[in-house]
Protein backbone atom coordinates (compact mmCIF):
# COMPACT_ATOMS: atom_id res chain seq x y z
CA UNK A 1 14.64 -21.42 195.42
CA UNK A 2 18.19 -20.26 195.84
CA UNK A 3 21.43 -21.77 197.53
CA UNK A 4 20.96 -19.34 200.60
CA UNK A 5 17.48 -19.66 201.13
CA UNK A 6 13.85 -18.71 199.19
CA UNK A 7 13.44 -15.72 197.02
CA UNK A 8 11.20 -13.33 198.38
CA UNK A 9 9.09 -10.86 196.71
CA UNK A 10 10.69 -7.63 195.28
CA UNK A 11 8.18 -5.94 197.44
CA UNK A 12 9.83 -7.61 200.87
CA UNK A 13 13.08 -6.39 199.84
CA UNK A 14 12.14 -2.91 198.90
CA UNK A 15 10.08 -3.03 202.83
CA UNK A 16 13.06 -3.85 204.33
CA UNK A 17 14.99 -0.95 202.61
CA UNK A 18 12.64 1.47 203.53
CA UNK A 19 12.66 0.43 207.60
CA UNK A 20 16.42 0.01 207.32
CA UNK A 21 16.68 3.84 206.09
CA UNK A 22 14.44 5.01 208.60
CA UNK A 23 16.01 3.38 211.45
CA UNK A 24 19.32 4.60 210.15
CA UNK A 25 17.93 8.38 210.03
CA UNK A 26 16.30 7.54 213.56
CA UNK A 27 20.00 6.71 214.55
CA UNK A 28 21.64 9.61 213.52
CA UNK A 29 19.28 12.49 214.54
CA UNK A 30 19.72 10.62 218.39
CA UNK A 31 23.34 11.33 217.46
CA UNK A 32 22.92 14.93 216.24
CA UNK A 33 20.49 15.25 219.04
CA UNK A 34 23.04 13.94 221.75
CA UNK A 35 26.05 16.24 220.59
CA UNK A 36 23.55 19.32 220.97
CA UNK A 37 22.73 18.75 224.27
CA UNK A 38 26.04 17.89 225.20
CA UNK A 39 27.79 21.10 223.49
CA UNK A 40 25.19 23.11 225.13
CA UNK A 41 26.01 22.09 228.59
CA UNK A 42 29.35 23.06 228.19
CA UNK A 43 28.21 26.36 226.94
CA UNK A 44 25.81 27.39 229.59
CA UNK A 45 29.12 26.15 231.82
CA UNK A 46 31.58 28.15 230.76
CA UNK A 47 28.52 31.48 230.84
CA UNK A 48 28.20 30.84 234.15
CA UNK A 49 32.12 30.72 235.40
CA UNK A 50 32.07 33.97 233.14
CA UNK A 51 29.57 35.51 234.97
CA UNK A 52 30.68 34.26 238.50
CA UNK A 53 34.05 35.79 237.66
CA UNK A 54 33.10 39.26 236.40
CA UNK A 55 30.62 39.39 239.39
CA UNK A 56 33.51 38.25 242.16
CA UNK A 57 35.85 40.80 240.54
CA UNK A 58 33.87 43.86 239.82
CA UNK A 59 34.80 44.04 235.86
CA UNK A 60 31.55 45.34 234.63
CA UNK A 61 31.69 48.65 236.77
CA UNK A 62 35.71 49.29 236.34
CA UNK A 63 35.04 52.27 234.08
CA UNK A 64 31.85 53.82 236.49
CA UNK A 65 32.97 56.55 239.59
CA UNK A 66 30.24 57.81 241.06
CA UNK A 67 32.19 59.89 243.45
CA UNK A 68 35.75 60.67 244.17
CA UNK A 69 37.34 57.90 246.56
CA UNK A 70 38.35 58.94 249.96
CA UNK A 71 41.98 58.39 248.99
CA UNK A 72 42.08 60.48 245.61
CA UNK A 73 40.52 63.58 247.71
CA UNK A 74 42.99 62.94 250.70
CA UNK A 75 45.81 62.73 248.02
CA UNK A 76 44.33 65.79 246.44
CA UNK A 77 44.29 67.71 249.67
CA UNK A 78 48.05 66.70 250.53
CA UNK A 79 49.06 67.75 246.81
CA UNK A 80 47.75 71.04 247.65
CA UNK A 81 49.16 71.74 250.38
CA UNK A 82 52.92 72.18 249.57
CA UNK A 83 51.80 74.86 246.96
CA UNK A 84 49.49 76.56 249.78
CA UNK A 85 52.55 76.91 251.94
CA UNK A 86 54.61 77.68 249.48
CA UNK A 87 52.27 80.98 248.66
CA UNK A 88 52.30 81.43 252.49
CA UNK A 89 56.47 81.40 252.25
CA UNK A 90 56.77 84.03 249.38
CA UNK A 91 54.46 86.20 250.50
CA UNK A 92 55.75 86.38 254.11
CA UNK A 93 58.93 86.38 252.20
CA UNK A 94 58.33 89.87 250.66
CA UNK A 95 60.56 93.54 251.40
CA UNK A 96 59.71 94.61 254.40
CA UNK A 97 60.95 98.19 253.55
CA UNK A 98 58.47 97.51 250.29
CA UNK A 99 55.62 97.38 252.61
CA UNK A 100 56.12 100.41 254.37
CA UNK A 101 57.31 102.38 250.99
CA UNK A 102 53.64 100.84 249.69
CA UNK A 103 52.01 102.17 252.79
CA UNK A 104 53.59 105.58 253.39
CA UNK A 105 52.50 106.44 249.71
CA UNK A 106 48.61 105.11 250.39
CA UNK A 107 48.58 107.94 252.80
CA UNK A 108 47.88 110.56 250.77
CA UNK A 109 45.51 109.11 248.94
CA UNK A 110 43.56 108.08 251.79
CA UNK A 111 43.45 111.67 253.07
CA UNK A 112 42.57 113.25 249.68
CA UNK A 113 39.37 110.78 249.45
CA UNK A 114 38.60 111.70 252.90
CA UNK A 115 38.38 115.10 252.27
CA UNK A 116 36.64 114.80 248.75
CA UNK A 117 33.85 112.66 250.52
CA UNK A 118 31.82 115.75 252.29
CA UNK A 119 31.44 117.78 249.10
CA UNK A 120 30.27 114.68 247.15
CA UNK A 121 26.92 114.85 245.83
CA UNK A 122 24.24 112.05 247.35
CA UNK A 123 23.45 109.15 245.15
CA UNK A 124 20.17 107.45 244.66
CA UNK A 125 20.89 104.56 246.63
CA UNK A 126 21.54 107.16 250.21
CA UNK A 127 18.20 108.58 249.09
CA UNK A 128 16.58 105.43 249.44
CA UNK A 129 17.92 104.80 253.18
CA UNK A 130 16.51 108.24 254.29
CA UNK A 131 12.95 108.84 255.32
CA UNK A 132 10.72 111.25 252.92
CA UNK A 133 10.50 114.42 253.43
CA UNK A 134 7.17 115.69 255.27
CA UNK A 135 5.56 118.66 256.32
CA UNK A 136 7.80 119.13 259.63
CA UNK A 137 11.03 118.70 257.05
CA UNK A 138 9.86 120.48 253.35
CA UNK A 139 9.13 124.13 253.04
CA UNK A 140 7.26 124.74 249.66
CA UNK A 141 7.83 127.68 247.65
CA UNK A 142 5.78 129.13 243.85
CA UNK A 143 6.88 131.73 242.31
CA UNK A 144 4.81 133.15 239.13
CA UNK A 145 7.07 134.07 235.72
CA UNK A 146 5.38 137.20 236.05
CA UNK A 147 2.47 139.07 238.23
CA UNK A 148 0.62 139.57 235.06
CA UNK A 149 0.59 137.91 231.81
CA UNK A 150 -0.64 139.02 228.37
CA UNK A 151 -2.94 137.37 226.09
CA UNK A 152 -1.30 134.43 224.44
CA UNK A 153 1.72 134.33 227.09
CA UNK A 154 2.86 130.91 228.86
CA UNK A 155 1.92 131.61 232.24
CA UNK A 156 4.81 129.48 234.44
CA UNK A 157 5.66 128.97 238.24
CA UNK A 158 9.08 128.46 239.47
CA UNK A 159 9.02 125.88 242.67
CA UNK A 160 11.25 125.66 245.20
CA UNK A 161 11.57 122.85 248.12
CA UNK A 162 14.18 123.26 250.59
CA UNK A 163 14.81 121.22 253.72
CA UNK A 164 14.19 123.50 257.08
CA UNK A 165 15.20 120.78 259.29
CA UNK A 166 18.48 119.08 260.44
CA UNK A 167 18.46 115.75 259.07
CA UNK A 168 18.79 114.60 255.19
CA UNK A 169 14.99 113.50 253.93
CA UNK A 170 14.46 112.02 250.28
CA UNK A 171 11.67 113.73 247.72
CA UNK A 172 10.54 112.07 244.48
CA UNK A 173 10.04 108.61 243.72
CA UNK A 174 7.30 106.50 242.26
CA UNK A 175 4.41 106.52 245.44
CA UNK A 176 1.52 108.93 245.66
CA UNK A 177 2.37 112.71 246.10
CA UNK A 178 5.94 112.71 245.19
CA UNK A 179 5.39 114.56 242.43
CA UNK A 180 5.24 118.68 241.66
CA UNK A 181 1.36 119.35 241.78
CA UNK A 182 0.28 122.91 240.47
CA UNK A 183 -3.39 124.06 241.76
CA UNK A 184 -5.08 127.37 240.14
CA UNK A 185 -8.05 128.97 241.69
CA UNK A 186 -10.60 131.63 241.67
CA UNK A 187 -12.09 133.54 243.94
CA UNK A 188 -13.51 129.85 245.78
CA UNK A 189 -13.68 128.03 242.39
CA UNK A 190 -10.96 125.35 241.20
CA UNK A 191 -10.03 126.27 237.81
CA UNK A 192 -6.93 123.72 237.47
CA UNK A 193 -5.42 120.73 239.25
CA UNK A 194 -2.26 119.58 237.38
CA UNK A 195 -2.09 116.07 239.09
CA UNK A 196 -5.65 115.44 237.01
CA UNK A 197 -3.69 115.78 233.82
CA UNK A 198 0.07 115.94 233.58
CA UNK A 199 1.57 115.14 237.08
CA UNK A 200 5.53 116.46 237.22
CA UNK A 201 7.29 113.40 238.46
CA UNK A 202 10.59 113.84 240.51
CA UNK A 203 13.39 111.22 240.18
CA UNK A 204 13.81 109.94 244.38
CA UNK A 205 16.77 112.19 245.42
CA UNK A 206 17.88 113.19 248.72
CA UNK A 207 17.93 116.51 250.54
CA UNK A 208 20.68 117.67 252.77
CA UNK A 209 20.02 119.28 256.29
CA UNK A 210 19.14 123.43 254.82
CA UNK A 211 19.62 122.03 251.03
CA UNK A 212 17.25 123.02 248.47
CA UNK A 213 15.70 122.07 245.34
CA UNK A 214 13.80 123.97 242.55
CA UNK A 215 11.56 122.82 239.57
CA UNK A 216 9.45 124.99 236.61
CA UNK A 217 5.89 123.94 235.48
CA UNK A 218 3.65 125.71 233.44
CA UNK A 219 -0.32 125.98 233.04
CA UNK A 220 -1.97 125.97 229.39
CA UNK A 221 -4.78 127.95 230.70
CA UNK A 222 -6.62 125.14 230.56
CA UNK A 223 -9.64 124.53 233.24
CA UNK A 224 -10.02 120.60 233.52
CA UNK A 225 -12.15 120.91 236.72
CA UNK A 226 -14.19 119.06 234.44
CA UNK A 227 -12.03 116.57 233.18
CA UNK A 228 -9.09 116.44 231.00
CA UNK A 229 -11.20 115.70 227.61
CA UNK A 230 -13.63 118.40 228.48
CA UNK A 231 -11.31 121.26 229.31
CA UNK A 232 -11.57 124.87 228.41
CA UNK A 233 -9.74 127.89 228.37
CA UNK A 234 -9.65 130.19 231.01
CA UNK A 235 -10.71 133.77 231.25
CA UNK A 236 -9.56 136.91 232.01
CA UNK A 237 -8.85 137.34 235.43
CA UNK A 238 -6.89 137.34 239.23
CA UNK A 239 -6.34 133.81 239.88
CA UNK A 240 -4.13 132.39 242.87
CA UNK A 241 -1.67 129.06 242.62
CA UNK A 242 -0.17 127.25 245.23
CA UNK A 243 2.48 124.23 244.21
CA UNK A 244 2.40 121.09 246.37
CA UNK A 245 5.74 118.78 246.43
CA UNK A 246 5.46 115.42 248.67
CA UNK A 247 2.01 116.32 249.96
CA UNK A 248 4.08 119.45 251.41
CA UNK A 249 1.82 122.70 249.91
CA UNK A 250 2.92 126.22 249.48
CA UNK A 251 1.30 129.32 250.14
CA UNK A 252 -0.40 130.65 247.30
CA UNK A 253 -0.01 133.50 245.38
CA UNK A 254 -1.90 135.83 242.98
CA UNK A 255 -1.38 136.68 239.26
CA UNK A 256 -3.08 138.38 236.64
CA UNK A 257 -4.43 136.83 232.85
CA UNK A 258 -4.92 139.86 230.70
């Protein structure tokens, strides 16, 4: 036994060391613990007067314009409006004796077109606001190359269309019997129908009031009563043709194959 008491056990001591450790571990992660807390509550404090502040004043959206304000377009329009007048004040401002010099020498010119208009040729866009020409407007005209024609000879028609009546009408065109149609016959038998085979199309054009228009076709001497695959060439004989332009037909007329 010692002055200050027994002498424990090394294995009291070394107990006592070991809780004394762990209770001063225990004390300092409360500490550590504590200051956490403490520095986070100051954070999340100062986040939210952040937040209330940017919210209050709008800072977030500073940069975003979704529109022109009411002001800048007012502005905008006053801005403009000194250079408007000012466009207004020269060009009131200009020569009066320029104006009339400008005018006096448009004259001419004005009279010149006026004349030049009536001998003008019609475009494709008046033929288009005229009606088609029918069978009360179109008179229909074929003329053979010849009254006979030899063995081996192009037998050809020259049509004419002219316009008997007193208004413009329009031939031509993409729709059904605007075309130059050529018909041979013989005797009471079809021989040829050129519409089966080899329609002539017309570009849409328009005819004047006693105007007239002309186009050539020709006949292979083909007979495609039949059919076009199946034709076959015709025989000596008379034949008769008769030339049809917008459903309008002419009279028909005879020639000889030799």
């Amino acid at each position: 036994m010692s002055e200050n008491g027994p002498v424990l056990p090394p294995e009291v001591y070394r107990r006592r060391r070991i809780v004394a450790v762990v209770a001063l571990l225990a004390v300092i992660l409360l500490l550590i613990a504590g200051v956490t807390s403490i520095v986070g509550m100051i954070n999340n404090k100062k986040d939210s007067t952040v937040a209330s502040t940017a919210t209050a004043s709008g800072a977030p959206f500073q940069s975003f314009s979704a529109r022109p304000s009411e002001t800048a377009s007012a502005s905008a329009s006053v801005s403009a409006s000194p250079s408007a007048s000012s466009s207004e004040t020269a060009t009131n401002s200009a020569s009066p004796k320029a104006t009339e010099t400008m005018s006096a020498e448009a004259k001419p010119s004005e009279t010149k077109t006026a004349q030049a208009t009536p001998s003008a040729t019609p475009s494709a866009s008046a033929a288009s606001a005229v009606a088609a020409c029918s069978a009360n407007d179109l008179k229909v005209t074929v003329t053979p190359a010849k009254h006979v024609f030899a063995a081996g000879e192009q037998v050809s028609f020259h049509v004419t269309y002219s316009n008997s009546s007193k208004t413009p009408c329009a031939v031509g065109g993409e729709g059904a019997n605007t075309g130059v149609d050529l018909s041979i016959t013989s005797g009471s038998a079809q021989v040829y129908t050129r519409s089966l085979c080899a329609a002539t199309a017309l570009p849409k054009a328009e005819v004047a009031a006693g105007a007239e228009g002309a186009a050539d076709v020709a006949w292979d001497r083909k007979i495609n009563v039949l059919g076009c695959s199946s034709a076959s060439n015709a025989q000596k004989g008379s034949y008769w043709a008769t030339a049809t332009v917008n459903g309008v037909t002419s009279t028909q007329v005879n020639f000889v194959i030799q």
